[in-house]
N, C-alpha and C. Protein backbone atom coordinates (compact mmCIF):
# COMPACT_ATOMS: atom_id res chain seq x y z
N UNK A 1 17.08 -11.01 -4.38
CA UNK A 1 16.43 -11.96 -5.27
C UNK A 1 17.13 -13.32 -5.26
N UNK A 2 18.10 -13.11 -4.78
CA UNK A 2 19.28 -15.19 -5.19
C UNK A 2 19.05 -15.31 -3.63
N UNK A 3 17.89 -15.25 -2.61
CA UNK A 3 17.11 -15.61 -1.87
C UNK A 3 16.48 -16.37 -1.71
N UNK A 4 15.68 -15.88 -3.17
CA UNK A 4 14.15 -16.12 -3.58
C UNK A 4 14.31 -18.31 -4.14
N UNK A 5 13.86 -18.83 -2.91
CA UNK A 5 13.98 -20.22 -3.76
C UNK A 5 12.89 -21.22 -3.23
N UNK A 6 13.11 -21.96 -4.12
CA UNK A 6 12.11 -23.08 -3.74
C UNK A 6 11.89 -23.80 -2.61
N UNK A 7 10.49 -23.53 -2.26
CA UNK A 7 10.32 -23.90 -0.68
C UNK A 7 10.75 -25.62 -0.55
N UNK A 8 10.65 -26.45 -1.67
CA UNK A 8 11.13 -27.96 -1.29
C UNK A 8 12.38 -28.00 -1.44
N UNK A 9 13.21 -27.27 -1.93
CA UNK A 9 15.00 -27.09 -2.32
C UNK A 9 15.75 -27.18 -0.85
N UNK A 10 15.97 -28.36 -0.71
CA UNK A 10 16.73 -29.10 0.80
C UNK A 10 18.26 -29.19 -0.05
N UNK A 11 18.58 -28.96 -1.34
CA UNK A 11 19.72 -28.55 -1.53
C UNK A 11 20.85 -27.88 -1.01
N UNK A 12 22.15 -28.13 -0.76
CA UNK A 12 23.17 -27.20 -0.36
C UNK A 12 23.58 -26.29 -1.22
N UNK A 13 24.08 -25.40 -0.20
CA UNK A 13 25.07 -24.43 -1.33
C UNK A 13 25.49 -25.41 -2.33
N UNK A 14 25.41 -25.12 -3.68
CA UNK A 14 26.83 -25.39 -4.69
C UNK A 14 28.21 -24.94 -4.75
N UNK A 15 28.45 -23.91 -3.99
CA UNK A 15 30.08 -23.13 -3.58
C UNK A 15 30.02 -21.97 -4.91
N UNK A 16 31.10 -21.32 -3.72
CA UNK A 16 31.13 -20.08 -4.91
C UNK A 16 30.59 -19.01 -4.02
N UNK A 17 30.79 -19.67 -2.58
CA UNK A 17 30.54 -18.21 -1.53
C UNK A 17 29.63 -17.96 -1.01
N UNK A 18 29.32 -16.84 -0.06
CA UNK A 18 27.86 -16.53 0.29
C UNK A 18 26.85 -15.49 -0.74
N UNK A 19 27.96 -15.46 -2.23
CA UNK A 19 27.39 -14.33 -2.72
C UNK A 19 27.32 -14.72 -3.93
N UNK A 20 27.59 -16.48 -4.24
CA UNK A 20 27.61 -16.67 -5.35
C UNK A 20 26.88 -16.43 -6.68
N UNK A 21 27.21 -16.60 -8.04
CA UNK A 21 26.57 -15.97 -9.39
C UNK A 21 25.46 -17.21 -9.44
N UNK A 22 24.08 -16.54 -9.84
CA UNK A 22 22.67 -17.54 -10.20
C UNK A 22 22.25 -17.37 -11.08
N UNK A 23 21.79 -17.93 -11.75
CA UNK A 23 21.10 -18.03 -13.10
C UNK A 23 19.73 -17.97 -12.91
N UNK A 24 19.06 -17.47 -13.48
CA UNK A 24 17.35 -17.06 -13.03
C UNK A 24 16.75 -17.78 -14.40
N UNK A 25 17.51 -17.83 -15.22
CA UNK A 25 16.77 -18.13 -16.60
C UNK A 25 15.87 -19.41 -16.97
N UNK A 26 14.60 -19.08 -17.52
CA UNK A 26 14.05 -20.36 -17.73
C UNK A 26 12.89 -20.73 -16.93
N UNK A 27 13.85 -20.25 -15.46
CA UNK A 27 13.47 -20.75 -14.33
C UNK A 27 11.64 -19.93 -13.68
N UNK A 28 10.61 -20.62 -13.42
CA UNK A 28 9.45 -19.91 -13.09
C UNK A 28 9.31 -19.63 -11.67
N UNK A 29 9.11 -18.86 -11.11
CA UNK A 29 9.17 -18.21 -9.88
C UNK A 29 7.93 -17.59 -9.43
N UNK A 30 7.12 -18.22 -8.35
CA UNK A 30 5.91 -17.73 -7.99
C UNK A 30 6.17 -17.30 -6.27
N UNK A 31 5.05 -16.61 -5.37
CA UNK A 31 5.52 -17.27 -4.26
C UNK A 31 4.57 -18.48 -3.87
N UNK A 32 4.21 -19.16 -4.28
CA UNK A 32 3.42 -20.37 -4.26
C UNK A 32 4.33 -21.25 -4.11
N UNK A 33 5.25 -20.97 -4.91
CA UNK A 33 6.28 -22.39 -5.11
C UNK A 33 7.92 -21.68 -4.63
N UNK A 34 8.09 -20.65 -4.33
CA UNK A 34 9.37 -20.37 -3.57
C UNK A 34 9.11 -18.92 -2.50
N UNK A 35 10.25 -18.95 -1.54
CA UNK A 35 9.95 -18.04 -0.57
C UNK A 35 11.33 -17.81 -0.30
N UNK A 36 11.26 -16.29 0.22
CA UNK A 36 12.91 -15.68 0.23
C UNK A 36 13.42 -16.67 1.99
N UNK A 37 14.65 -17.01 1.64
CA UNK A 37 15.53 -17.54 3.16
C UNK A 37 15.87 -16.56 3.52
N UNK A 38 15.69 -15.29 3.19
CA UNK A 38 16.11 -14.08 4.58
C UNK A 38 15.30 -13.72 5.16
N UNK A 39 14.34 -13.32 4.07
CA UNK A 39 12.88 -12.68 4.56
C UNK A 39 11.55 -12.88 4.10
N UNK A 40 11.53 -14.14 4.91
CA UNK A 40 9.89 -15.28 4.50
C UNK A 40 8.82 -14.41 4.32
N UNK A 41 8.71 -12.87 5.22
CA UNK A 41 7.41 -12.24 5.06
C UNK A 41 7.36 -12.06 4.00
N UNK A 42 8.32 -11.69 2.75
CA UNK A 42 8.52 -10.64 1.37
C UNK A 42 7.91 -11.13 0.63
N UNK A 43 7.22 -10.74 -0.65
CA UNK A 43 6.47 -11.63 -1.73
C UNK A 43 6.98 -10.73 -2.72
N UNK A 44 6.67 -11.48 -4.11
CA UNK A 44 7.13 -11.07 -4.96
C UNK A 44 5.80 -10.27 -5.51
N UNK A 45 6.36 -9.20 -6.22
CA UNK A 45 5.10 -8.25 -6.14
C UNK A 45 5.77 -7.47 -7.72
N UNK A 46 4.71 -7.72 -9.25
CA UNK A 46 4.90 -6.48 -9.99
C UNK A 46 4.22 -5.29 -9.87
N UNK A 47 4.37 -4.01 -9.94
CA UNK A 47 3.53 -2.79 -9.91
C UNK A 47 2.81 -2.93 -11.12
N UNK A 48 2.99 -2.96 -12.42
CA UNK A 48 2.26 -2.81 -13.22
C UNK A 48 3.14 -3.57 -14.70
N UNK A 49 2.16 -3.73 -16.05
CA UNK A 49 2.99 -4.40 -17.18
C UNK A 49 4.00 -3.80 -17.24
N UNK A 50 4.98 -4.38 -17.82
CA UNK A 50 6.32 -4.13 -18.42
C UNK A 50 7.74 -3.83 -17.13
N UNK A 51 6.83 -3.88 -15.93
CA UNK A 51 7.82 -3.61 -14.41
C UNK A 51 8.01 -5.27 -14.22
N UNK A 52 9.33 -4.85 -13.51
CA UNK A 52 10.17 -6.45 -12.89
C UNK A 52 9.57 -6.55 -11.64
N UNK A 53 9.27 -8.14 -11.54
CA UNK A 53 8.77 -8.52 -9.75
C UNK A 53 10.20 -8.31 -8.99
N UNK A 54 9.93 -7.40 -8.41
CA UNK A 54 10.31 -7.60 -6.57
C UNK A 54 10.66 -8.23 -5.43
N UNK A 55 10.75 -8.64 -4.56
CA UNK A 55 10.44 -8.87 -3.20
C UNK A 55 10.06 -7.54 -2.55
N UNK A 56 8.88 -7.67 -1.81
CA UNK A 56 8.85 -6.59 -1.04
C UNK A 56 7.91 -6.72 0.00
N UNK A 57 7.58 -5.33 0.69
CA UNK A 57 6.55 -5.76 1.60
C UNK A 57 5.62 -3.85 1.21
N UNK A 58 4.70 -4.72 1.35
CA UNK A 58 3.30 -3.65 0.70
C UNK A 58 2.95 -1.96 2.09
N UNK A 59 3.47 -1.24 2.06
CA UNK A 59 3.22 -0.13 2.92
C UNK A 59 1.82 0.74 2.46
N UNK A 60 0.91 1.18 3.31
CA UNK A 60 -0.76 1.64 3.42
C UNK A 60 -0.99 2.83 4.42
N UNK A 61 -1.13 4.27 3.60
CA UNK A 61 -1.62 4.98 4.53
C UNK A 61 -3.02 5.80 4.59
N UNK A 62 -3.62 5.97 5.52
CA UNK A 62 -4.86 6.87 5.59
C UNK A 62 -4.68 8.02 5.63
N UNK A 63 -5.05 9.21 4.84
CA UNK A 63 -4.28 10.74 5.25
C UNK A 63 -6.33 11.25 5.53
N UNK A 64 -6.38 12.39 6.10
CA UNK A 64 -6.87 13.06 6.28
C UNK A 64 -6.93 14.36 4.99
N UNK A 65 -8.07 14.49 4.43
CA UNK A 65 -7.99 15.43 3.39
C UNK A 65 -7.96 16.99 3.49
N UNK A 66 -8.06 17.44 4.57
CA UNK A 66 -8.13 18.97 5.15
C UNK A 66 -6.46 19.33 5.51
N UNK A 67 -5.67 18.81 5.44
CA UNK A 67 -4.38 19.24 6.39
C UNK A 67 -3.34 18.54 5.41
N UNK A 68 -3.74 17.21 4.68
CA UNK A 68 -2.85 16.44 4.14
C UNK A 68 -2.09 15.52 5.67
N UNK A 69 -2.62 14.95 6.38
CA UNK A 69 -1.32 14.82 7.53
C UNK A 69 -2.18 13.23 7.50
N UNK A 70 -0.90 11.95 7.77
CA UNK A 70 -1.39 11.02 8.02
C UNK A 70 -1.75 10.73 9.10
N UNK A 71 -3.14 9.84 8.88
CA UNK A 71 -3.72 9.38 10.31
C UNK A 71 -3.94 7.97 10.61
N UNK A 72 -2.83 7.38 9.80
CA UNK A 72 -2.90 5.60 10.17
C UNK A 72 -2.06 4.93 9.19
N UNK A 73 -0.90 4.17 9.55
CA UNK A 73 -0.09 3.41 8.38
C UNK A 73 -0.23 1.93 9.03
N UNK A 74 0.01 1.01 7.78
CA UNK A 74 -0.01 -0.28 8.01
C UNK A 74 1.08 -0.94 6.88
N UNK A 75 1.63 -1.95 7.00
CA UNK A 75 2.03 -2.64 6.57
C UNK A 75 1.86 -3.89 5.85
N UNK A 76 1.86 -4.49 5.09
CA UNK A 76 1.14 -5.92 4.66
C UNK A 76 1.71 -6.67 4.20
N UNK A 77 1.47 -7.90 3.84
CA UNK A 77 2.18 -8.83 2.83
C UNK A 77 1.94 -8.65 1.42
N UNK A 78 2.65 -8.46 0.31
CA UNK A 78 2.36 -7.69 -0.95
C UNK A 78 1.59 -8.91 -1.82
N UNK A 79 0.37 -7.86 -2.13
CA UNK A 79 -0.53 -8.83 -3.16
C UNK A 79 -1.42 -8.09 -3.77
N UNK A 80 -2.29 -8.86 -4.34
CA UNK A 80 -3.09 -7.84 -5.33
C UNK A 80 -4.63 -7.05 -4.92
N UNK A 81 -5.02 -7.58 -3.83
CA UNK A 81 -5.65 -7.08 -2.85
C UNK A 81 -5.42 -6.37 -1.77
N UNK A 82 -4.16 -6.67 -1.31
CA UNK A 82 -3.95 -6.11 -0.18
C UNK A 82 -4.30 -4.25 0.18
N UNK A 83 -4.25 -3.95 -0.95
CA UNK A 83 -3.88 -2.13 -0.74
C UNK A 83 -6.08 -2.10 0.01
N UNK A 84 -6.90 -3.23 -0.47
CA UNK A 84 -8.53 -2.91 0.04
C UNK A 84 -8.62 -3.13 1.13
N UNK A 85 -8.17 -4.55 1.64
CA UNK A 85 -8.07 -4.96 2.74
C UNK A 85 -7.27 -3.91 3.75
N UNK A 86 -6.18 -3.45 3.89
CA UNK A 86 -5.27 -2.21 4.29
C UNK A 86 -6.45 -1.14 4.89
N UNK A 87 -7.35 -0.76 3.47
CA UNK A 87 -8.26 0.52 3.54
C UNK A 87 -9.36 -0.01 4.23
N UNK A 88 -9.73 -0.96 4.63
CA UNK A 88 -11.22 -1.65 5.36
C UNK A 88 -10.16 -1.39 6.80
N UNK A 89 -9.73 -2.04 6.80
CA UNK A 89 -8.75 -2.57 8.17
C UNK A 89 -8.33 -0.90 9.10
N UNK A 90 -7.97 0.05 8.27
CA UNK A 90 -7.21 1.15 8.97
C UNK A 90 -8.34 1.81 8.92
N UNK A 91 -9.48 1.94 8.62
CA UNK A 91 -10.62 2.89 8.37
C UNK A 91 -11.94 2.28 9.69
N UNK A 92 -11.35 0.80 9.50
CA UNK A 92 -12.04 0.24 11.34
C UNK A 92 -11.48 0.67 12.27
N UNK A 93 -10.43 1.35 12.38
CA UNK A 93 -9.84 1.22 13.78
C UNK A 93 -9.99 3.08 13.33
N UNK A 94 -10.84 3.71 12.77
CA UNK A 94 -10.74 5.81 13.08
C UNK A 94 -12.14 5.21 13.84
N UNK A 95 -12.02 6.51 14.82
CA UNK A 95 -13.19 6.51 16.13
C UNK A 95 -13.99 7.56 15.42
N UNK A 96 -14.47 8.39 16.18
CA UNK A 96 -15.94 9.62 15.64
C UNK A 96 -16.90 8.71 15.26
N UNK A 97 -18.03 9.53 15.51
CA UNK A 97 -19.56 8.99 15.04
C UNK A 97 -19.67 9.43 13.77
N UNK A 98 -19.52 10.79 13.39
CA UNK A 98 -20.06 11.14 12.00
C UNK A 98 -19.87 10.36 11.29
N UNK A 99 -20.51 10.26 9.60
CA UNK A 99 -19.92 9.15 8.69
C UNK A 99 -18.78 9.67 7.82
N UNK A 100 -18.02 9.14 7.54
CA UNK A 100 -16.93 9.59 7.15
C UNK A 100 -17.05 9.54 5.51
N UNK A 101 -16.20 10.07 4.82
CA UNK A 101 -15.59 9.81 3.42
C UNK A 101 -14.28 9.24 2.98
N UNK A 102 -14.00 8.75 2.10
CA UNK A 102 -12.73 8.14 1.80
C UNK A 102 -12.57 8.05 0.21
N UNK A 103 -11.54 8.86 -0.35
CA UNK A 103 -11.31 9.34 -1.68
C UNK A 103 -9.94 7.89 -2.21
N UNK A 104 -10.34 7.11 -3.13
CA UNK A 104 -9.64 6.44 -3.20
C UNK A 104 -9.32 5.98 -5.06
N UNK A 105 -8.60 5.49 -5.57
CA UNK A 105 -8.83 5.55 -7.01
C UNK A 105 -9.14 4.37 -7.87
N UNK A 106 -8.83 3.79 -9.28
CA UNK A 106 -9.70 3.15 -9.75
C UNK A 106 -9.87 1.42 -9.82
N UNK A 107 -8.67 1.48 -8.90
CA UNK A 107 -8.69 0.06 -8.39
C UNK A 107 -9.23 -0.65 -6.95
N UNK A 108 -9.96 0.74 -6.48
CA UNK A 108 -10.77 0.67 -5.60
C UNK A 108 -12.25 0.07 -5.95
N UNK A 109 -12.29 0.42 -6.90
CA UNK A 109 -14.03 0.38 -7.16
C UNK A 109 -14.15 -0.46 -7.85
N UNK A 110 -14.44 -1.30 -6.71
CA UNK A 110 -15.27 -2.91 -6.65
C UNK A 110 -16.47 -3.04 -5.54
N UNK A 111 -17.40 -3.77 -6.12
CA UNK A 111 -18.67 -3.94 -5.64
C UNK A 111 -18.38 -4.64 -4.31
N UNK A 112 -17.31 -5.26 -3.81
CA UNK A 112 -17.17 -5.96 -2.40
C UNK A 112 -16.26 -4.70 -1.62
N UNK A 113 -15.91 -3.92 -2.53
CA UNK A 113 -15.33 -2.90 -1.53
C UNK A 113 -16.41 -1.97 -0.83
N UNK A 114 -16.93 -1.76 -2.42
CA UNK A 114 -18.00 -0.21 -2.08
C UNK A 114 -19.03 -0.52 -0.75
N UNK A 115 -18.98 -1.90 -0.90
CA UNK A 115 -20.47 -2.06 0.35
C UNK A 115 -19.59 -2.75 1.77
N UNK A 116 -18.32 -2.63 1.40
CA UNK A 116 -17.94 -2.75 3.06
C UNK A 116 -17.49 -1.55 3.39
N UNK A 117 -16.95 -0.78 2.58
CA UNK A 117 -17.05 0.69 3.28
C UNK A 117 -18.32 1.19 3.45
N UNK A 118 -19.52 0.94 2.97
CA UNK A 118 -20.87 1.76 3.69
C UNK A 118 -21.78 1.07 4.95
N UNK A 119 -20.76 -0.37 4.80
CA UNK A 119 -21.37 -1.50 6.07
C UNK A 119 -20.71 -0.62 7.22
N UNK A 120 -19.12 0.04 6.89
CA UNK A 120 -18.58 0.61 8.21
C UNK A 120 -19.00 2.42 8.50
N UNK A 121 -20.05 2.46 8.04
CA UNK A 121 -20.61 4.19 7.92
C UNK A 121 -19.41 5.08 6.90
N UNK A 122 -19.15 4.71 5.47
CA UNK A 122 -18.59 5.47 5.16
C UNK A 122 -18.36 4.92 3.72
N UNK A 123 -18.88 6.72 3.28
CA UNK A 123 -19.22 7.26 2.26
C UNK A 123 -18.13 6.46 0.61
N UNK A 124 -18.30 5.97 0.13
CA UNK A 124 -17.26 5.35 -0.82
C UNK A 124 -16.63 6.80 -2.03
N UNK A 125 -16.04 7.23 -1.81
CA UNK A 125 -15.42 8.21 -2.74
C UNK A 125 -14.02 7.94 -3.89
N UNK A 126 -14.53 6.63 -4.18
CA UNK A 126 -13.28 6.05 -5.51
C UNK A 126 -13.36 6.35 -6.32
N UNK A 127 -12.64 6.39 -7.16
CA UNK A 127 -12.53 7.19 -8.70
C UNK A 127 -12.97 5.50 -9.63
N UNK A 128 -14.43 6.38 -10.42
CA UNK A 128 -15.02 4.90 -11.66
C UNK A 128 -14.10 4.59 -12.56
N UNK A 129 -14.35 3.06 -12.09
CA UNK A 129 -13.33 2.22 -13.30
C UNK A 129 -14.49 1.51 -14.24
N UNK A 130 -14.67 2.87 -15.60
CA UNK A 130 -15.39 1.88 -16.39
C UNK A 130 -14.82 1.08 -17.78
N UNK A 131 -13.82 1.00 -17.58
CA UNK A 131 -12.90 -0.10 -18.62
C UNK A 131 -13.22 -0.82 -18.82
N UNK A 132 -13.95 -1.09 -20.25
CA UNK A 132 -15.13 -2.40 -20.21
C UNK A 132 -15.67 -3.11 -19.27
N UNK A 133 -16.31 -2.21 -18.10
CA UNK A 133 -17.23 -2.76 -17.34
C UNK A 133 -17.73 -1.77 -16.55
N UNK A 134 -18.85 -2.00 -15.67
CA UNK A 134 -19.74 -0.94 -14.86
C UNK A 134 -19.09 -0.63 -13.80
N UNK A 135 -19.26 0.63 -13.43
CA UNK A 135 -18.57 1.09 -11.86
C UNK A 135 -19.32 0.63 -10.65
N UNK A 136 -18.95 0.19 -9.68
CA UNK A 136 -19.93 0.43 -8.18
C UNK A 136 -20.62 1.33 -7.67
N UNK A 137 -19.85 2.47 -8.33
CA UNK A 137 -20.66 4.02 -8.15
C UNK A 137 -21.64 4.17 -8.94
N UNK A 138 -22.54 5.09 -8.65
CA UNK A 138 -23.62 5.51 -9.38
C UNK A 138 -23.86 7.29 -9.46
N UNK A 139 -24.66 7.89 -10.02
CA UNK A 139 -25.08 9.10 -9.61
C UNK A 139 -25.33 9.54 -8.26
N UNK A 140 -25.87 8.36 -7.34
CA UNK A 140 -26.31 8.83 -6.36
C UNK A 140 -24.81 9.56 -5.54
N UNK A 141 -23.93 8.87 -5.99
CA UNK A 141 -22.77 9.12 -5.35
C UNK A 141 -21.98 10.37 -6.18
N UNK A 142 -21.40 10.24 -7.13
CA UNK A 142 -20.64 10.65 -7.97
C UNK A 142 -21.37 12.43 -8.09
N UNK A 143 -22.64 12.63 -7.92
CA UNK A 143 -23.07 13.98 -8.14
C UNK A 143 -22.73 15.04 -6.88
N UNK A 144 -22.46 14.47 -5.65
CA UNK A 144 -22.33 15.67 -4.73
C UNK A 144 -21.10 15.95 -4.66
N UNK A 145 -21.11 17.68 -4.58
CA UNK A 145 -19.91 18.13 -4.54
C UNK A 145 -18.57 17.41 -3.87
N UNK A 146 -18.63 17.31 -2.58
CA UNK A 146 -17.96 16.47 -1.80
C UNK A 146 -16.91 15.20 -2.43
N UNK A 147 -17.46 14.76 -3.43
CA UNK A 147 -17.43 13.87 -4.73
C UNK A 147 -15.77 14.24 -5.40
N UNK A 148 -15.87 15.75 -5.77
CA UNK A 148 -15.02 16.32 -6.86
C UNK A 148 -14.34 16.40 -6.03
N UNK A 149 -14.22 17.06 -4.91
CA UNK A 149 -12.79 17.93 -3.84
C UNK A 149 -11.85 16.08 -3.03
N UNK A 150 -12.91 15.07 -2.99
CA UNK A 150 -12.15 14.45 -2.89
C UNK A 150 -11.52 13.67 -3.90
N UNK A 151 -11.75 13.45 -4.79
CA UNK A 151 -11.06 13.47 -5.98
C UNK A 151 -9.92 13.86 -6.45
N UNK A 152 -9.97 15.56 -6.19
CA UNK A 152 -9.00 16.33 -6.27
C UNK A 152 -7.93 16.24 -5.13
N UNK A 153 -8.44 16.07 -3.98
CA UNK A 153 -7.82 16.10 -2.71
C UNK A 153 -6.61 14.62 -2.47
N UNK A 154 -7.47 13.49 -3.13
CA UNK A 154 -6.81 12.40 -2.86
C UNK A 154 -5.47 12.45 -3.30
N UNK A 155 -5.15 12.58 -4.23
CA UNK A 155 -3.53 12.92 -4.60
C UNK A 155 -2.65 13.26 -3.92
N UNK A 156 -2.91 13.85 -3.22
CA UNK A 156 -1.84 14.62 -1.88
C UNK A 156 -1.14 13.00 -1.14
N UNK A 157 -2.16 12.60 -0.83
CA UNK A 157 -1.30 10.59 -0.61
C UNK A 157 0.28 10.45 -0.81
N UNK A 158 0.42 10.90 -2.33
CA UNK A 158 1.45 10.93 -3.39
C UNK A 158 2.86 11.24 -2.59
N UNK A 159 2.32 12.60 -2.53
CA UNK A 159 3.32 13.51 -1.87
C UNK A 159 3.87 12.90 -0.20
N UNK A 160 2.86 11.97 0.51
CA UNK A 160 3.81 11.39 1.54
C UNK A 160 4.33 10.18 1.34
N UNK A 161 3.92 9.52 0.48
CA UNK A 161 4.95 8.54 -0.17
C UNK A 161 5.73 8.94 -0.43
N UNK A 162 6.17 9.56 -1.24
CA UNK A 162 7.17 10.33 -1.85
C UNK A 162 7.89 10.77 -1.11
N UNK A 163 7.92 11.55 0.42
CA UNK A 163 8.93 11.88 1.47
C UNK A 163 9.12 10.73 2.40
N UNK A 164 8.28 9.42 2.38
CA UNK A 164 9.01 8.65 3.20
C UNK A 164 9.44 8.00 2.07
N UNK A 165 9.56 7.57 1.33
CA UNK A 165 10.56 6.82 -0.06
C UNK A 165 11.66 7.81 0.30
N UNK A 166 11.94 8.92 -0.25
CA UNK A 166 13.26 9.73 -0.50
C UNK A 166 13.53 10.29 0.70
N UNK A 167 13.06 10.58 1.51
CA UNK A 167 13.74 12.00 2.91
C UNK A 167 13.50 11.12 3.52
N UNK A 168 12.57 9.91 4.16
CA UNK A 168 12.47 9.35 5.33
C UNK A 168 13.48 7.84 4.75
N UNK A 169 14.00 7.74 3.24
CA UNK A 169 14.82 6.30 3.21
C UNK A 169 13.87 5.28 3.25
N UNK A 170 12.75 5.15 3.22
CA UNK A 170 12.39 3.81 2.64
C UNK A 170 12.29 2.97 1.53
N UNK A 171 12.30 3.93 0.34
CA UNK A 171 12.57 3.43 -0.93
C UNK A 171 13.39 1.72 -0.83
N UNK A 172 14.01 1.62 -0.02
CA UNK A 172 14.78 0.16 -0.07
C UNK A 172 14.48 0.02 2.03
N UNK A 173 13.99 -1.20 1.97
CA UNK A 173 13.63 -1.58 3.33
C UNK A 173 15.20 -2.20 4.25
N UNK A 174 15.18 -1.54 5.24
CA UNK A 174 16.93 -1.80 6.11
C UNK A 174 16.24 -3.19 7.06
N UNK A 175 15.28 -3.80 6.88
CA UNK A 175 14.88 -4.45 8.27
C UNK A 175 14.19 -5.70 7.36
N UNK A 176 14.10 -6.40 7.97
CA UNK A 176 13.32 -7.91 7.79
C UNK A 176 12.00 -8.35 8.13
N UNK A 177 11.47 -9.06 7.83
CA UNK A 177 9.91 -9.39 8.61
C UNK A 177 8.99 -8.04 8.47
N UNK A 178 7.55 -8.93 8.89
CA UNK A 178 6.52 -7.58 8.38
C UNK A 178 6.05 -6.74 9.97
N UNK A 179 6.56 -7.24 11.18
CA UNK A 179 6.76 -6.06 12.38
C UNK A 179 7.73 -4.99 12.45
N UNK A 180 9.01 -5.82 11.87
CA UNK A 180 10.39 -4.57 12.15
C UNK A 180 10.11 -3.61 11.00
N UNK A 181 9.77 -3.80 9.86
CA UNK A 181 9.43 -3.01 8.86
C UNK A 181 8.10 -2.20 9.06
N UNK A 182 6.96 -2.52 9.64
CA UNK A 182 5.74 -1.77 9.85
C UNK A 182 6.39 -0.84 10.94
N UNK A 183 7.04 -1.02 11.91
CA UNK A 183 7.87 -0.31 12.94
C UNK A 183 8.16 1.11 12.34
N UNK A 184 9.14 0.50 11.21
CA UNK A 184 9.65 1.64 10.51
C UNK A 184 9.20 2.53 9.75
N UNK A 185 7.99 1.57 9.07
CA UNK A 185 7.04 2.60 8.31
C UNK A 185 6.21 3.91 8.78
N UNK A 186 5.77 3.07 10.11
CA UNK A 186 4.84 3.88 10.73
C UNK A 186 5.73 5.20 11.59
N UNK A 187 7.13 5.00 11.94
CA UNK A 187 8.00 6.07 12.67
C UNK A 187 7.63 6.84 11.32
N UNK A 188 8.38 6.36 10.61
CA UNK A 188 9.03 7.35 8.99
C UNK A 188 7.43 8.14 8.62
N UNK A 189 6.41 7.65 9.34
CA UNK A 189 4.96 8.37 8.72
C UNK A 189 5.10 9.38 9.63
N UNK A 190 5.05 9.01 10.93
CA UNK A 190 4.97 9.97 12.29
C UNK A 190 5.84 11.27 12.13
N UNK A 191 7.32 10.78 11.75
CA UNK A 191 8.15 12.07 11.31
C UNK A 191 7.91 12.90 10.17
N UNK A 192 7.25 12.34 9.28
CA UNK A 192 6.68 12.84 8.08
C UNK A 192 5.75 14.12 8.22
N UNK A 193 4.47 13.80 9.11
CA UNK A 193 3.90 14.74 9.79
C UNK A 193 4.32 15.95 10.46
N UNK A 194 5.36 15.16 11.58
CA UNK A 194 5.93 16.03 12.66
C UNK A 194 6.53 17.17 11.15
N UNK A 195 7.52 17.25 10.21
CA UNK A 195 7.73 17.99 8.94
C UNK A 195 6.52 18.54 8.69
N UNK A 196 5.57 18.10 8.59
CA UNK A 196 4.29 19.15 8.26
C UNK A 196 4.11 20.56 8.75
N UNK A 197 3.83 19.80 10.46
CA UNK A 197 2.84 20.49 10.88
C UNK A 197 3.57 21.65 11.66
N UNK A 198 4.90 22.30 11.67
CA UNK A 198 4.77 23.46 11.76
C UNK A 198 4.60 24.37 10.60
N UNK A 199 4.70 23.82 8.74
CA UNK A 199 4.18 24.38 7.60
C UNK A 199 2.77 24.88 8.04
N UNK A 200 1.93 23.68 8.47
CA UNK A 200 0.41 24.61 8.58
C UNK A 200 0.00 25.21 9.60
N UNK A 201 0.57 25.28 10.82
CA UNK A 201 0.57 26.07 11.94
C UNK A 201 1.32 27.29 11.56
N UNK A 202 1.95 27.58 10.75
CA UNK A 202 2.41 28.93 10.26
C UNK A 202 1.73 29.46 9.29
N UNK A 203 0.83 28.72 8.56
CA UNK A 203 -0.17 29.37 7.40
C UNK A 203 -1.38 29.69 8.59
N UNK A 204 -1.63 29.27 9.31
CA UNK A 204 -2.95 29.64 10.20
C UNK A 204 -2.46 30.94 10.97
């Protein structure tokens, strides 16, 4: 974070080292108006009220709902869109003809999402956000079975976050920029799997 500074700040060090003490106070911090000098890709990013902004860089995966096993990671610049854009983007590049489904939750379901996932043959399966306002979904959607299991199914996501954060070490990023870090994300997904899949080759 004593990175994080103002993109017009042609200022020198003040001394006091390469590790010197900063004062944050007062001070307003967007990335509009400052950008980290180590790692320009990083943005400042809160998860939710009452959480501290960050620097970070935004990690995105596609899992497959039959096996739990991922089938596409991406990386991004962290923002408040990014996690839709991620899901349009990695859901263009799965091949097959059939139309697909995609179980996603309630910050998915937006009317510019729902109709670019059915522009790309595929089925919108987000969980309704009706928090003082209307969902994108309708009955037509929300009634077939298919509906509930992915629902239920989507959660599993969780669980590979959760082993590349803690067993694969990403919880804190070792690398810079948004290639050396997607690098890493996407190994730490690949090994993630490779851990799977003799679990379900031994249940079969």
């Amino acid at each position: 974070m004593k990175s994080f500074k103002p993109k017009d700040d042609g200022a020198p060090p003040a001394g006091g080292g390469r590790n010197r003490e900063r004062d944050f106070r007062g001070e307003k911090r967007t990335n509009e108006t400052h950008a980290s000098t180590t790692d320009p890709d990083a943005r400042l990013l809160r998860k939710g009220r009452g959480k501290k902004a960050k620097l970070c860089h935004m990690g995105h995966l596609l899992m497959e709902n039959r096996n739990g096993l991922i089938v596409d990671a991406l990386v991004t610049e962290a923002c408040g869109i990014a996690e839709r854009d991620a899901a349009l983007a990695m859901l263009g590049r799965q091949g097959g003809r059939h139309r697909a489904t995609v179980g996603a939750d309630k910050a998915y379901d937006t009317a510019e999402f729902v109709a670019d996932l059915r522009a790309l043959n595929v089925t919108p399966h987000v969980a309704q956000n009706t928090a003082n306002r209307r969902s994108a979904l309708d009955g037509r959607t929300t009634r077939h079975p298919g509906y509930a299991v992915s629902q239920r199914l989507r959660k599993r996501i969780e669980e590979s976050f959760g082993w590349i954060k803690t067993v694969g070490g990403l919880r804190k990023t070792r690398h810079r920029g948004s290639a050396r870090v997607g690098w890493l994300f996407t190994l730490t997904a690949a090994a993630c799997n490779l851990v799977r899949l003799p679990k379900l080759l031994g249940a079969r």
